[in-house]
Protein backbone atom coordinates (compact mmCIF):
# COMPACT_ATOMS: atom_id res chain seq x y z
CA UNK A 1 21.04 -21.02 22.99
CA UNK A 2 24.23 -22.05 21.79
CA UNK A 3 22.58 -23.47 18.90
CA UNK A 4 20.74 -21.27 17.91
CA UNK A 5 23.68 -18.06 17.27
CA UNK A 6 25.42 -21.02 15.48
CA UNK A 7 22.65 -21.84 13.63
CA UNK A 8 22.11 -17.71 12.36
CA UNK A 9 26.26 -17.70 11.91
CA UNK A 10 25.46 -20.16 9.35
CA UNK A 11 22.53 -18.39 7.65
CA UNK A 12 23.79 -15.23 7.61
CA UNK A 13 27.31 -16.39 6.10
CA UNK A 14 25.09 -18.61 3.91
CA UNK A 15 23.18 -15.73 2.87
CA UNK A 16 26.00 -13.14 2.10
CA UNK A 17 27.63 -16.12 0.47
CA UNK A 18 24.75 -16.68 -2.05
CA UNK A 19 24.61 -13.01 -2.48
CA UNK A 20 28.24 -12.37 -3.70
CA UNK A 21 28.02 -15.22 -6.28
CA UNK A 22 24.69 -13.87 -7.75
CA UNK A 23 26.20 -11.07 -7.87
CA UNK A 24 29.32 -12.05 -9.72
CA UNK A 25 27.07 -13.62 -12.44
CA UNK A 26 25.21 -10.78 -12.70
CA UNK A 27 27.93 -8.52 -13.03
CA UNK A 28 30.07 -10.91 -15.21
CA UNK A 29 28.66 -9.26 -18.80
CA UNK A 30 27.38 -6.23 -17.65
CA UNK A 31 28.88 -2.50 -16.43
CA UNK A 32 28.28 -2.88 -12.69
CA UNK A 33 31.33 -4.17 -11.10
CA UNK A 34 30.01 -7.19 -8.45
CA UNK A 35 30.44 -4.36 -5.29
CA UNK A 36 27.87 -2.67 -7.28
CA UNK A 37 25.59 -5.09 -7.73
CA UNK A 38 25.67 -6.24 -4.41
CA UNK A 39 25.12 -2.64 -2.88
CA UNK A 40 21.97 -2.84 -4.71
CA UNK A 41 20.50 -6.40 -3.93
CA UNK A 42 19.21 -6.46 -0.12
CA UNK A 43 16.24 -7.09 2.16
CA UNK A 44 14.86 -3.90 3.94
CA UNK A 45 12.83 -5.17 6.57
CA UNK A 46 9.38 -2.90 6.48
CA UNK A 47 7.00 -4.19 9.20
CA UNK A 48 3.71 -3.30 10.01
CA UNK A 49 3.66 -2.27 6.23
CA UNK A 50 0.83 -3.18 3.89
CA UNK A 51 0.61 -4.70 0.73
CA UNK A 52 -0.82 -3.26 -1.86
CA UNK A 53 -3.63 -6.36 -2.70
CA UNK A 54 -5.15 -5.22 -5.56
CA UNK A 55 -1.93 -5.64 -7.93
CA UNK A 56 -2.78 -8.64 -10.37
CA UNK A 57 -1.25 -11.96 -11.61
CA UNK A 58 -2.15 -15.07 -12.94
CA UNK A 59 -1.49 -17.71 -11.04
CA UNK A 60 -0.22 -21.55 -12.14
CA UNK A 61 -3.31 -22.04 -14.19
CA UNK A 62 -3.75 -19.15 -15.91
CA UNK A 63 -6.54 -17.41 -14.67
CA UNK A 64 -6.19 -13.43 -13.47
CA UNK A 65 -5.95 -12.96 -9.94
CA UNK A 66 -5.84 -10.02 -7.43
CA UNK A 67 -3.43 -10.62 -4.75
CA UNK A 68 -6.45 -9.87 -1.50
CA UNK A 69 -7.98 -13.30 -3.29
CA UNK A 70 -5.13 -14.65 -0.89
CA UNK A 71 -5.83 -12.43 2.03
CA UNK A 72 -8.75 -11.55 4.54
CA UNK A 73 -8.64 -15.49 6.55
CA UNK A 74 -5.66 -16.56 6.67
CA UNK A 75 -1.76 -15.38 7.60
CA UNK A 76 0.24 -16.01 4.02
CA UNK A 77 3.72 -16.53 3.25
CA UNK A 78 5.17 -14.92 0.63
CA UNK A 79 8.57 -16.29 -1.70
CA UNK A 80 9.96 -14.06 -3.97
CA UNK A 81 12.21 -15.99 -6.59
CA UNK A 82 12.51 -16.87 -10.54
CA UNK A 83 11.53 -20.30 -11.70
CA UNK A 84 14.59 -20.21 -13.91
CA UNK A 85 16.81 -19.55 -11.43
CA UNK A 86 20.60 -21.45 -11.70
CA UNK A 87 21.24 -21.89 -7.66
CA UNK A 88 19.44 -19.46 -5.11
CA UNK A 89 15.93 -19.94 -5.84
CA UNK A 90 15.42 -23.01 -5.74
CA UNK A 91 17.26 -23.92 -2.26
CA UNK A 92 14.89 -20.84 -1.36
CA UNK A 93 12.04 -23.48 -1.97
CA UNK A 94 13.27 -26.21 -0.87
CA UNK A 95 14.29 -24.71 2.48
CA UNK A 96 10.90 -23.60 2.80
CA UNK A 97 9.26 -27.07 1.89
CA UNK A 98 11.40 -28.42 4.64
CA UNK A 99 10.58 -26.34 7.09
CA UNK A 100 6.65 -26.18 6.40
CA UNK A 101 7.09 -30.45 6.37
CA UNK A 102 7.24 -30.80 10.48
CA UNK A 103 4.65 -27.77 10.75
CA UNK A 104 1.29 -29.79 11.66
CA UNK A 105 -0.27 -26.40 10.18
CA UNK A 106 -1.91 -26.60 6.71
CA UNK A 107 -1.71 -24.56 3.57
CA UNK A 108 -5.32 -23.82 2.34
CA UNK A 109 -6.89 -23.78 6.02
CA UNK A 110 -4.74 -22.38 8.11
CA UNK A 111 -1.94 -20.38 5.75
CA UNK A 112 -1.12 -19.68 2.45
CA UNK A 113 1.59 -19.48 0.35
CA UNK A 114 2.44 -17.32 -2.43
CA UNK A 115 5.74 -17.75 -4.97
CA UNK A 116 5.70 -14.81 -7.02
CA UNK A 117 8.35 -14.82 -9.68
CA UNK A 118 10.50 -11.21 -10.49
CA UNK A 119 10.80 -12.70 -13.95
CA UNK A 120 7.83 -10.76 -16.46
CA UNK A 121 8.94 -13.12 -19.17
CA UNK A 122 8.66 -16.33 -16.83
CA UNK A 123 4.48 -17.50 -17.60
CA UNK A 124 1.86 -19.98 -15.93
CA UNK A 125 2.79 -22.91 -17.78
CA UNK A 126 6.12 -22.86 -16.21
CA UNK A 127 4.77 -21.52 -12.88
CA UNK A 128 2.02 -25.02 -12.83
CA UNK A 129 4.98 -27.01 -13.43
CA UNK A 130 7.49 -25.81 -10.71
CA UNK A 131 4.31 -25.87 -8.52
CA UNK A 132 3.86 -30.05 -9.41
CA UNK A 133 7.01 -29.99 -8.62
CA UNK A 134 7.16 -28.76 -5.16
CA UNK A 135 3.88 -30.47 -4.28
CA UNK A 136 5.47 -33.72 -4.94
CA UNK A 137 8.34 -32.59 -2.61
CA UNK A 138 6.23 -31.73 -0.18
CA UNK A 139 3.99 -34.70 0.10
CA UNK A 140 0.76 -33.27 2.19
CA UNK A 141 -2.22 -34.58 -0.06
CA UNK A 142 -5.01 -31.99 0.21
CA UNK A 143 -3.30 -29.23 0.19
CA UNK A 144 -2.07 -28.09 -2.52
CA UNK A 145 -5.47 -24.92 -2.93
CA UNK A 146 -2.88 -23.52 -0.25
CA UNK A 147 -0.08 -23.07 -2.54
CA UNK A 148 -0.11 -20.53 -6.00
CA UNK A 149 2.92 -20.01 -7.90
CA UNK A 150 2.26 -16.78 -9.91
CA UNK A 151 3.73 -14.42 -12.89
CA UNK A 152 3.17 -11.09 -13.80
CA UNK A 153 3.83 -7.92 -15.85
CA UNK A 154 7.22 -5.73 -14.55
CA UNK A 155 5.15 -3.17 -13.22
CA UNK A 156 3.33 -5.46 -10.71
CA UNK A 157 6.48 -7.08 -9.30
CA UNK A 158 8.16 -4.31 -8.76
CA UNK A 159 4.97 -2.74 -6.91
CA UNK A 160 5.03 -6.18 -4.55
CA UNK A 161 8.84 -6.03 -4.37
CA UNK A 162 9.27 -2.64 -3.14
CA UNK A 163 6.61 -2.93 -0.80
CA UNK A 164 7.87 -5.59 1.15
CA UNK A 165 11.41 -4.25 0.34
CA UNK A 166 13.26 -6.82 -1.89
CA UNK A 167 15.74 -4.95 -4.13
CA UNK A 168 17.45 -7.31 -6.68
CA UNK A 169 18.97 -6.94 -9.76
CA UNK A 170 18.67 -8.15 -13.93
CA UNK A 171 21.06 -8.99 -15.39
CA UNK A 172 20.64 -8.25 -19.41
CA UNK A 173 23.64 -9.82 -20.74
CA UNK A 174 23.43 -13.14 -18.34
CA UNK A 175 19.98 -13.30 -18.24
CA UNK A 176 20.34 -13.90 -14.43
CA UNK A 177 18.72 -11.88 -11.49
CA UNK A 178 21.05 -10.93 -8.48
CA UNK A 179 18.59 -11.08 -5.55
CA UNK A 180 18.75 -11.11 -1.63
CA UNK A 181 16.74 -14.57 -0.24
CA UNK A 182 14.60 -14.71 2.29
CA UNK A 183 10.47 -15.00 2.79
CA UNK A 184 7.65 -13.03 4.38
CA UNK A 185 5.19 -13.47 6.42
CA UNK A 186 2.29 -11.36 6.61
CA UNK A 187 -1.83 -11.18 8.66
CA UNK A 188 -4.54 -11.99 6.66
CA UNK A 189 -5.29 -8.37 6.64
CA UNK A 190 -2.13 -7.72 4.25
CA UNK A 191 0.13 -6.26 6.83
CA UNK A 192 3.79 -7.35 6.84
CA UNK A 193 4.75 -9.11 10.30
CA UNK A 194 7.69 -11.16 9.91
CA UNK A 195 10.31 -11.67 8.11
CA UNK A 196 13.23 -14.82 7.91
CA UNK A 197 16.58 -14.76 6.00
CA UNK A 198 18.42 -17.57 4.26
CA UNK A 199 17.66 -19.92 2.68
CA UNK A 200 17.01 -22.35 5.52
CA UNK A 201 14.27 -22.04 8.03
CA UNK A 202 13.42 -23.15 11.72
CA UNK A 203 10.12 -24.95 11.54
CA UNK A 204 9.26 -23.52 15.09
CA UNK A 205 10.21 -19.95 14.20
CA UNK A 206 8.38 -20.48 11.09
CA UNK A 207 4.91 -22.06 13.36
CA UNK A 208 5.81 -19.20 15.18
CA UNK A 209 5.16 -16.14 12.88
CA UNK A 210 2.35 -18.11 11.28
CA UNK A 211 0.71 -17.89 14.65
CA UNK A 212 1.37 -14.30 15.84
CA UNK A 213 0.61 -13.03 12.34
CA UNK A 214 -2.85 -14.43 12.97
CA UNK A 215 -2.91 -13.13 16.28
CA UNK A 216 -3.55 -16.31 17.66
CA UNK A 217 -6.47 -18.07 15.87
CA UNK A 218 -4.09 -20.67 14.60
CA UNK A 219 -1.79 -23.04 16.76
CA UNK A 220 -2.24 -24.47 19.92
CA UNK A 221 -1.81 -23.33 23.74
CA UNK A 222 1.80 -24.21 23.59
CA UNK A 223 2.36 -21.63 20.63
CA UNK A 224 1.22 -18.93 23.01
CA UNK A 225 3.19 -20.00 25.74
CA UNK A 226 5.99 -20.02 23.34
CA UNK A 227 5.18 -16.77 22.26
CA UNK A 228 5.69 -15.45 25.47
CA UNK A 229 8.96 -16.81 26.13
CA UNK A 230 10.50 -15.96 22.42
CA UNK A 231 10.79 -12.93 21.03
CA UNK A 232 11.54 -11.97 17.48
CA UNK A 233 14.68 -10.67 16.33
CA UNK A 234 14.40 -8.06 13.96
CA UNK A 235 18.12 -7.61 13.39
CA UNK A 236 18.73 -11.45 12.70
CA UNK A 237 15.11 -12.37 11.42
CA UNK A 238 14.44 -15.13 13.70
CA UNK A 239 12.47 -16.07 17.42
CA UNK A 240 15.39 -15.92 20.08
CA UNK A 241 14.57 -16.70 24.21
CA UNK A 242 13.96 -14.13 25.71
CA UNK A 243 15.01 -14.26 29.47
CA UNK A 244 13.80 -11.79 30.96
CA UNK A 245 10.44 -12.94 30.27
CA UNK A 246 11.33 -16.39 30.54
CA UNK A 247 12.55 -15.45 34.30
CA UNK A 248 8.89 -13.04 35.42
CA UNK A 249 7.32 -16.37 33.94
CA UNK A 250 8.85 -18.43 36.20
CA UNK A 251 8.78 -15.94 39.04
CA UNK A 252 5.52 -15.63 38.79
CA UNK A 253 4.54 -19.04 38.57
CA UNK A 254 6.88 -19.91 42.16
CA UNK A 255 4.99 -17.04 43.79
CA UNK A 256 1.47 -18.92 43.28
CA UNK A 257 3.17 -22.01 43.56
CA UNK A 258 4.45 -20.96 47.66
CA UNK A 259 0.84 -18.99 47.70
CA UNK A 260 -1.27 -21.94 46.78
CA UNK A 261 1.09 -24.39 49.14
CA UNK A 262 0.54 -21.60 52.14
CA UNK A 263 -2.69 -21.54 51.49
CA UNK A 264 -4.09 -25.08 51.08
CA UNK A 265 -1.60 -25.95 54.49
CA UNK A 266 -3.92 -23.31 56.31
CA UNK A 267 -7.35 -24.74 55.60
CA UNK A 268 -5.61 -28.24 56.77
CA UNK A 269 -4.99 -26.83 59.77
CA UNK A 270 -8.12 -24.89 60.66
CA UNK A 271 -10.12 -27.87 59.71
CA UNK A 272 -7.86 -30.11 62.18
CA UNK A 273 -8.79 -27.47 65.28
CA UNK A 274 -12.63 -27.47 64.09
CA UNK A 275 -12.39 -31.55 64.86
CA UNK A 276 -10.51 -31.97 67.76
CA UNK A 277 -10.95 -28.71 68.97
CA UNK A 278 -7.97 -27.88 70.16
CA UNK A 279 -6.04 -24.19 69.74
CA UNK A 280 -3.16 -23.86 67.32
CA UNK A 281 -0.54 -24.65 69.97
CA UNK A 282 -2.38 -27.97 70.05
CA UNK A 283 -3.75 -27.78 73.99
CA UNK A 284 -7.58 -27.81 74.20
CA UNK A 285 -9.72 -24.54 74.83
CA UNK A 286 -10.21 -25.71 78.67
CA UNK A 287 -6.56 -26.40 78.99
CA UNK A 288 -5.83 -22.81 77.30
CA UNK A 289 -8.54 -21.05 79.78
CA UNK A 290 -6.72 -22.63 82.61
């Protein structure tokens, strides 16, 4: 438990951290003074929101794609960054390469993941290259149908940006975007379920949304169970234990426990009065008569 605060302490001073400096370079040739900046760039959480799946990109190769190609089967993460990016982005992607590493869930049959870039000038010959890239990183053979790294006009970002609520900021004079960091996840009907900050990521917490945004048809036994016992924290973006269920769990599982002992000790004993056919008290029926 202990852990785990420490371990959000660290994102979320990790994540403000980030913030301030992308802000600084964003507001280094521009108007905006960096409180501005930063006052704009944020993460409003929007569950149970859909996406709207029919905006199009192209994805790493090229080819024109509607976002609900990505939807309907599957839960999908989604990464919002610039392949350009100087700093944030890319410990974005590696955080989440890391954490999808110990996940024994695939991309391509069991998720998928989408990096959209907020750059309209960024196209797919950069996008198949940061994709090699991260493919190499992440070392899974067989998988890579699971990941698409897609551009798109201004007008399409924004539409996918301010649905899932990620505000950032260009920069014209640096070039650079100020931007919030975090990822989605979201059902394979297109319906936003979870979200996690940072730009690290707990592999379980990650397994985790995976599984309850598919409502179970992913994962294992132990995911439910783990389900039950964790609940998400919308405030910190991240599975904490959650003891009160944790305690009825174990409540309820003492209470059969003491019922099944009580009852298997009664059928021992009625069976040893059927043999030897004695009363309870252990004297024989004549003796009890008498």
């Amino acid at each position: 438990m202990h852990q785990d605060l420490e371990r959000a302490s660290v994102l979320s001073r990790t994540l403000l951290l980030s913030a301030v400096i992308a802000a600084l370079l964003a507001a280094s040739a521009s108007a905006q003074t960096p409180e501005e900046v930063v006052r704009e760039i944020r993460f409003e959480q929007k569950l149970n929101q859909p996406l709207p799946l029919d905006v199009a990109f192209a994805d790493e190769s090229g080819r024109r794609v509607l976002l609900r190609e990505y939807f309907g089967a599957r839960p999908v993460i989604i990464a919002m960054v610039y392949f350009e990016c100087p700093l944030l982005c890319t410990q974005l992607l590696n955080g989440l390469t890391q954490a999808l590493k110990p996940v024994s869930l695939n991309p391509g049959s069991d998720f998928e993941v989408l990096v959209i870039s907020i750059d309209p000038n960024e196209g797919s010959e950069l996008a198949a290259r940061k994709k090699a890239a991260y493919m190499g990183a992440y070392s899974r053979p067989g998988t890579e149908s699971g990941w698409h790294f897609l551009t798109g006009d201004a007008a399409a970002i924004r539409e996918v940006s301010n649905a899932i609520g990620y505000r950032y900021v260009y920069d014209p004079g640096s070039r650079q975007f100020a931007h919030a960091s975090g990822i989605v996840v979201l059902t394979p009907e297109g319906t936003i379920s979870r979200y996690f900050f940072g730009i690290e990521y707990s592999p379980r917490d990650v397994r985790l949304g995976l599984v309850e945004a598919s409502s179970g048809k992913i994962g294992n036994l132990a995911d439910q169970v783990l389900l039950y016992c964790y609940a998400y924290n919308a405030i910190e973006g991240k599975y904490g234990f959650a003891i009160v269920t944790a305690l009825r769990t174990f409540g309820l599982l003492t209470v059969c426990c003491v019922a099944g002992f009580i009852f298997v000790q009664m059928r021992r004993e009625r069976r040893s009065v059927r043999r030897g056919g004695e009363t309870p008290q252990g004297r024989t029926d004549e003796e009890a008569r008498a």
